[in-house]
C-alpha atoms as a PDB file:
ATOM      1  CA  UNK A   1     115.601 168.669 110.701  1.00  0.00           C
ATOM      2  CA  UNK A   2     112.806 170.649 110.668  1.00  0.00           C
ATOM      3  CA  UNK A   3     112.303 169.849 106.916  1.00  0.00           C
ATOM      4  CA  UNK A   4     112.341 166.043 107.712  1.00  0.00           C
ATOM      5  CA  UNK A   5     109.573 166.515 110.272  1.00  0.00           C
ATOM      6  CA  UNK A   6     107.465 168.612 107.584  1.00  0.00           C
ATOM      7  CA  UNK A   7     107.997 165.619 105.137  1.00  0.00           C
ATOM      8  CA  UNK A   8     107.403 162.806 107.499  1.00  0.00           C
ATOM      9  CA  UNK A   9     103.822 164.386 108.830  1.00  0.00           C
ATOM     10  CA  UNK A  10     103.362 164.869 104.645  1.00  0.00           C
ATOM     11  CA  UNK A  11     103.979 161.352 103.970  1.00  0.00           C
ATOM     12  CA  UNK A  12     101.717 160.227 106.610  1.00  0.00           C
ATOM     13  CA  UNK A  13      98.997 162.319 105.778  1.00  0.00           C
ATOM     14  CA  UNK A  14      99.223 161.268 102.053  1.00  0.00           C
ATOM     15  CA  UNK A  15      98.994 157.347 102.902  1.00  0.00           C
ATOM     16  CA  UNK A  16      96.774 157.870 105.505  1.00  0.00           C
ATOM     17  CA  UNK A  17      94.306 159.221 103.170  1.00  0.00           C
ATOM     18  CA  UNK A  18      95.303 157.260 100.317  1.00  0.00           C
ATOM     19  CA  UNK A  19      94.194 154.049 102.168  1.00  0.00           C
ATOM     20  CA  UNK A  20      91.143 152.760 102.957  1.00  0.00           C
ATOM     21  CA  UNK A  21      90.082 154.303 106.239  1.00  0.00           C
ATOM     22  CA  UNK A  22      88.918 151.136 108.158  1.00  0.00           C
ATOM     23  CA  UNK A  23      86.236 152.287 110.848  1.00  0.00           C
ATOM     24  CA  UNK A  24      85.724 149.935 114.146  1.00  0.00           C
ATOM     25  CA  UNK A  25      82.699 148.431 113.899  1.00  0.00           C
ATOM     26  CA  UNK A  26      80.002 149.253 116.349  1.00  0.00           C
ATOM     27  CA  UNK A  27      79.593 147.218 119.921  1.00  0.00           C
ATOM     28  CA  UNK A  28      76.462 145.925 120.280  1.00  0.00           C
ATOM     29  CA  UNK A  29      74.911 142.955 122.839  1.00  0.00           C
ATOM     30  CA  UNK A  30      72.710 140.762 121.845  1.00  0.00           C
ATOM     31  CA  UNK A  31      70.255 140.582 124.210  1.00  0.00           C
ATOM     32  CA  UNK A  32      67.879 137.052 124.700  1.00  0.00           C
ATOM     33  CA  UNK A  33      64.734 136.517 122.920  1.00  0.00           C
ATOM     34  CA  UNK A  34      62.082 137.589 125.603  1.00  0.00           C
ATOM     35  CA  UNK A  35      59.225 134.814 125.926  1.00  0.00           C
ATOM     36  CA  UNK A  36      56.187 136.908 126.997  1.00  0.00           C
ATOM     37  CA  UNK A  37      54.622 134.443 129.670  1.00  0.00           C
ATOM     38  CA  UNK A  38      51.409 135.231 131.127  1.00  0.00           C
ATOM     39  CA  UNK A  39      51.140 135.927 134.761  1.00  0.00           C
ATOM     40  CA  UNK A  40      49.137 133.333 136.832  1.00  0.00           C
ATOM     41  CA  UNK A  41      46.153 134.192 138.139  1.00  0.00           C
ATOM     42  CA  UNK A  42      45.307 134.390 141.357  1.00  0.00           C
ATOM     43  CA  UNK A  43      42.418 131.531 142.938  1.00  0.00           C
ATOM     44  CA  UNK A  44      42.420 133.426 145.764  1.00  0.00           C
ATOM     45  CA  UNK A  45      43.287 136.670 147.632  1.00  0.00           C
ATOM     46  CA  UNK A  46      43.275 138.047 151.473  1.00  0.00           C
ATOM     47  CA  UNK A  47      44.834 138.759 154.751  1.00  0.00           C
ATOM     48  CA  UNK A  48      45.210 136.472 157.888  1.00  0.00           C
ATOM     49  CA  UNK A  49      45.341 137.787 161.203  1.00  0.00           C
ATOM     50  CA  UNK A  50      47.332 136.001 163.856  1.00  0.00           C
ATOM     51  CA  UNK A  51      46.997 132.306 161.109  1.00  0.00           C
ATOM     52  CA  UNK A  52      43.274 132.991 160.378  1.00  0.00           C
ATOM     53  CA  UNK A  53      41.336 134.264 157.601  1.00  0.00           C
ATOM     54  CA  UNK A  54      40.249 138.104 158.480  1.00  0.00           C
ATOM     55  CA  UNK A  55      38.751 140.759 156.319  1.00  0.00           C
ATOM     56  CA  UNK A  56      37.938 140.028 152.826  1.00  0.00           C
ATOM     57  CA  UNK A  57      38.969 137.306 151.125  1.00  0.00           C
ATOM     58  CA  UNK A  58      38.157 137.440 146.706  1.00  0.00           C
ATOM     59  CA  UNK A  59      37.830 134.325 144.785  1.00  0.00           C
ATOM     60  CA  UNK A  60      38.542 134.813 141.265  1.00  0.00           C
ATOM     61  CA  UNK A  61      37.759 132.129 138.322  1.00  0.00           C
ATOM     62  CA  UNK A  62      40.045 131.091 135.507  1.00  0.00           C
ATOM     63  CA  UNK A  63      39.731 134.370 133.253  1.00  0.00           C
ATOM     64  CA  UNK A  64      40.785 136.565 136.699  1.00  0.00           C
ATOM     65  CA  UNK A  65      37.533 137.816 137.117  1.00  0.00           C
ATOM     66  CA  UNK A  66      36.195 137.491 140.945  1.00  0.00           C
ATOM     67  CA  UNK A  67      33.668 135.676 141.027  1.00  0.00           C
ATOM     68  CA  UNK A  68      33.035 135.639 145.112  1.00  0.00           C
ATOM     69  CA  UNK A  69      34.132 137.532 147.874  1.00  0.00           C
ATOM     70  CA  UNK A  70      33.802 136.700 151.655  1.00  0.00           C
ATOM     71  CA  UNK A  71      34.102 138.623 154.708  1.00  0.00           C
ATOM     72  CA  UNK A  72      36.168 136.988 157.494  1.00  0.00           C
ATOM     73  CA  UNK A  73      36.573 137.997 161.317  1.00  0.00           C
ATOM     74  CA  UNK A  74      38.756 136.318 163.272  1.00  0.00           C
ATOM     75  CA  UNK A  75      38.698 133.161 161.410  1.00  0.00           C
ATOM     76  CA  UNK A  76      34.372 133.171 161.428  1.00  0.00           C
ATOM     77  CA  UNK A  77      32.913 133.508 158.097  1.00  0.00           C
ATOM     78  CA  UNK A  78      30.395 135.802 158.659  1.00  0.00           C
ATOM     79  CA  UNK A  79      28.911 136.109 154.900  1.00  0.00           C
ATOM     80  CA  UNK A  80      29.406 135.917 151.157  1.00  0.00           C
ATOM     81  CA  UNK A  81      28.575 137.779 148.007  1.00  0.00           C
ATOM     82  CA  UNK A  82      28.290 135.885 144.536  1.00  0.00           C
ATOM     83  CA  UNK A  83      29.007 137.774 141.361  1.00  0.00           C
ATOM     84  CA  UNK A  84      27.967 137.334 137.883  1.00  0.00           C
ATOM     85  CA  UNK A  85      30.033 137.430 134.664  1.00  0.00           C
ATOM     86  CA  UNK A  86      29.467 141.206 134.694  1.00  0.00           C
ATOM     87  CA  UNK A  87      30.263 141.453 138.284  1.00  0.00           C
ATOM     88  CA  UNK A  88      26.824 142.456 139.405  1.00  0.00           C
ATOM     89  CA  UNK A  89      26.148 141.005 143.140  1.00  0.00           C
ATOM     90  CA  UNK A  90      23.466 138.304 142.395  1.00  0.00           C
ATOM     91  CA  UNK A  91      23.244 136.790 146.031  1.00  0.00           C
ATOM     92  CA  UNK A  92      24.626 137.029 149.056  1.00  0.00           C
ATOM     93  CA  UNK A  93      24.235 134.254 151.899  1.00  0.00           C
ATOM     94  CA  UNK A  94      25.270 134.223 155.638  1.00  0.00           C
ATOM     95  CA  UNK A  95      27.277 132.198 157.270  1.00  0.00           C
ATOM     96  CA  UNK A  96      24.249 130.407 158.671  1.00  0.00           C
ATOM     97  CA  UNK A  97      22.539 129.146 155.585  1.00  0.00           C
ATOM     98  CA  UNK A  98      20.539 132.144 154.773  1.00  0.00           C
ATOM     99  CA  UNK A  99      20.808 133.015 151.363  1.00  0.00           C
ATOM    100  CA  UNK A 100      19.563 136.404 149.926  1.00  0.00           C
ATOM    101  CA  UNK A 101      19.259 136.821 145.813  1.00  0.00           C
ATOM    102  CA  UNK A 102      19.932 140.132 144.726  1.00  0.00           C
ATOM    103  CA  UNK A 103      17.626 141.116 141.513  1.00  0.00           C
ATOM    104  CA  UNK A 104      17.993 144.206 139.243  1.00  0.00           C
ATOM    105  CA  UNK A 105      20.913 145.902 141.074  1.00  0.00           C
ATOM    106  CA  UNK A 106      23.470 147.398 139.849  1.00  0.00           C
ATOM    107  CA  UNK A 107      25.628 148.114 142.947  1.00  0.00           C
ATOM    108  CA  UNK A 108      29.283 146.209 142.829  1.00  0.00           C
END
């Protein structure tokens, strides 16, 4: 009996190597081509306080870049400041009319 058990395992080790060892291929998921989309940008950005404009509200153009930002209280526009390309204040009017242009600064 014990001989039959030795021979079996022998035989079974001989075809098992004698054949071609056939390994599982490798699970993989293939996973959706990711379109990069760009992000919009935003026109506009602020806070509202009880349905009306408060704080400061930044207006951006179409590269992102803010281009004015006003200060709201309540609602009341109380003033805004223009920036150029390089975001340098270049004026900055009231909300009555009265417009101030900044020259040579370099304050943001």
């Amino acid at each position: 009996m014990v001989n039959i058990v030795i021979n079996l395992i022998s035989v079974l080790l001989i075809l098992g190597f004698s054949q071609k060892m056939v390994q599982p291929k490798a699970f993989t998921i293939k996973k959706p081509a990711v379109i990069a989309q760009k992000q919009p940008i935003p026109t506009e950005k602020g806070r509202t306080k009880n349905g009306k404009k408060h704080g400061f509200w930044r207006y951006y153009n179409q590269e992102g870049k803010e281009e004015r930002r006003e200060k709201w209280k309540n609602g009341t526009l109380a003033y805004t400041i223009w920036f150029d390309k390089n975001h340098k204040k270049i004026k900055w009017q009231k909300a009555n009319g009265e417009v101030k242009t900044i020259k040579n600064c370099d304050c943001k």
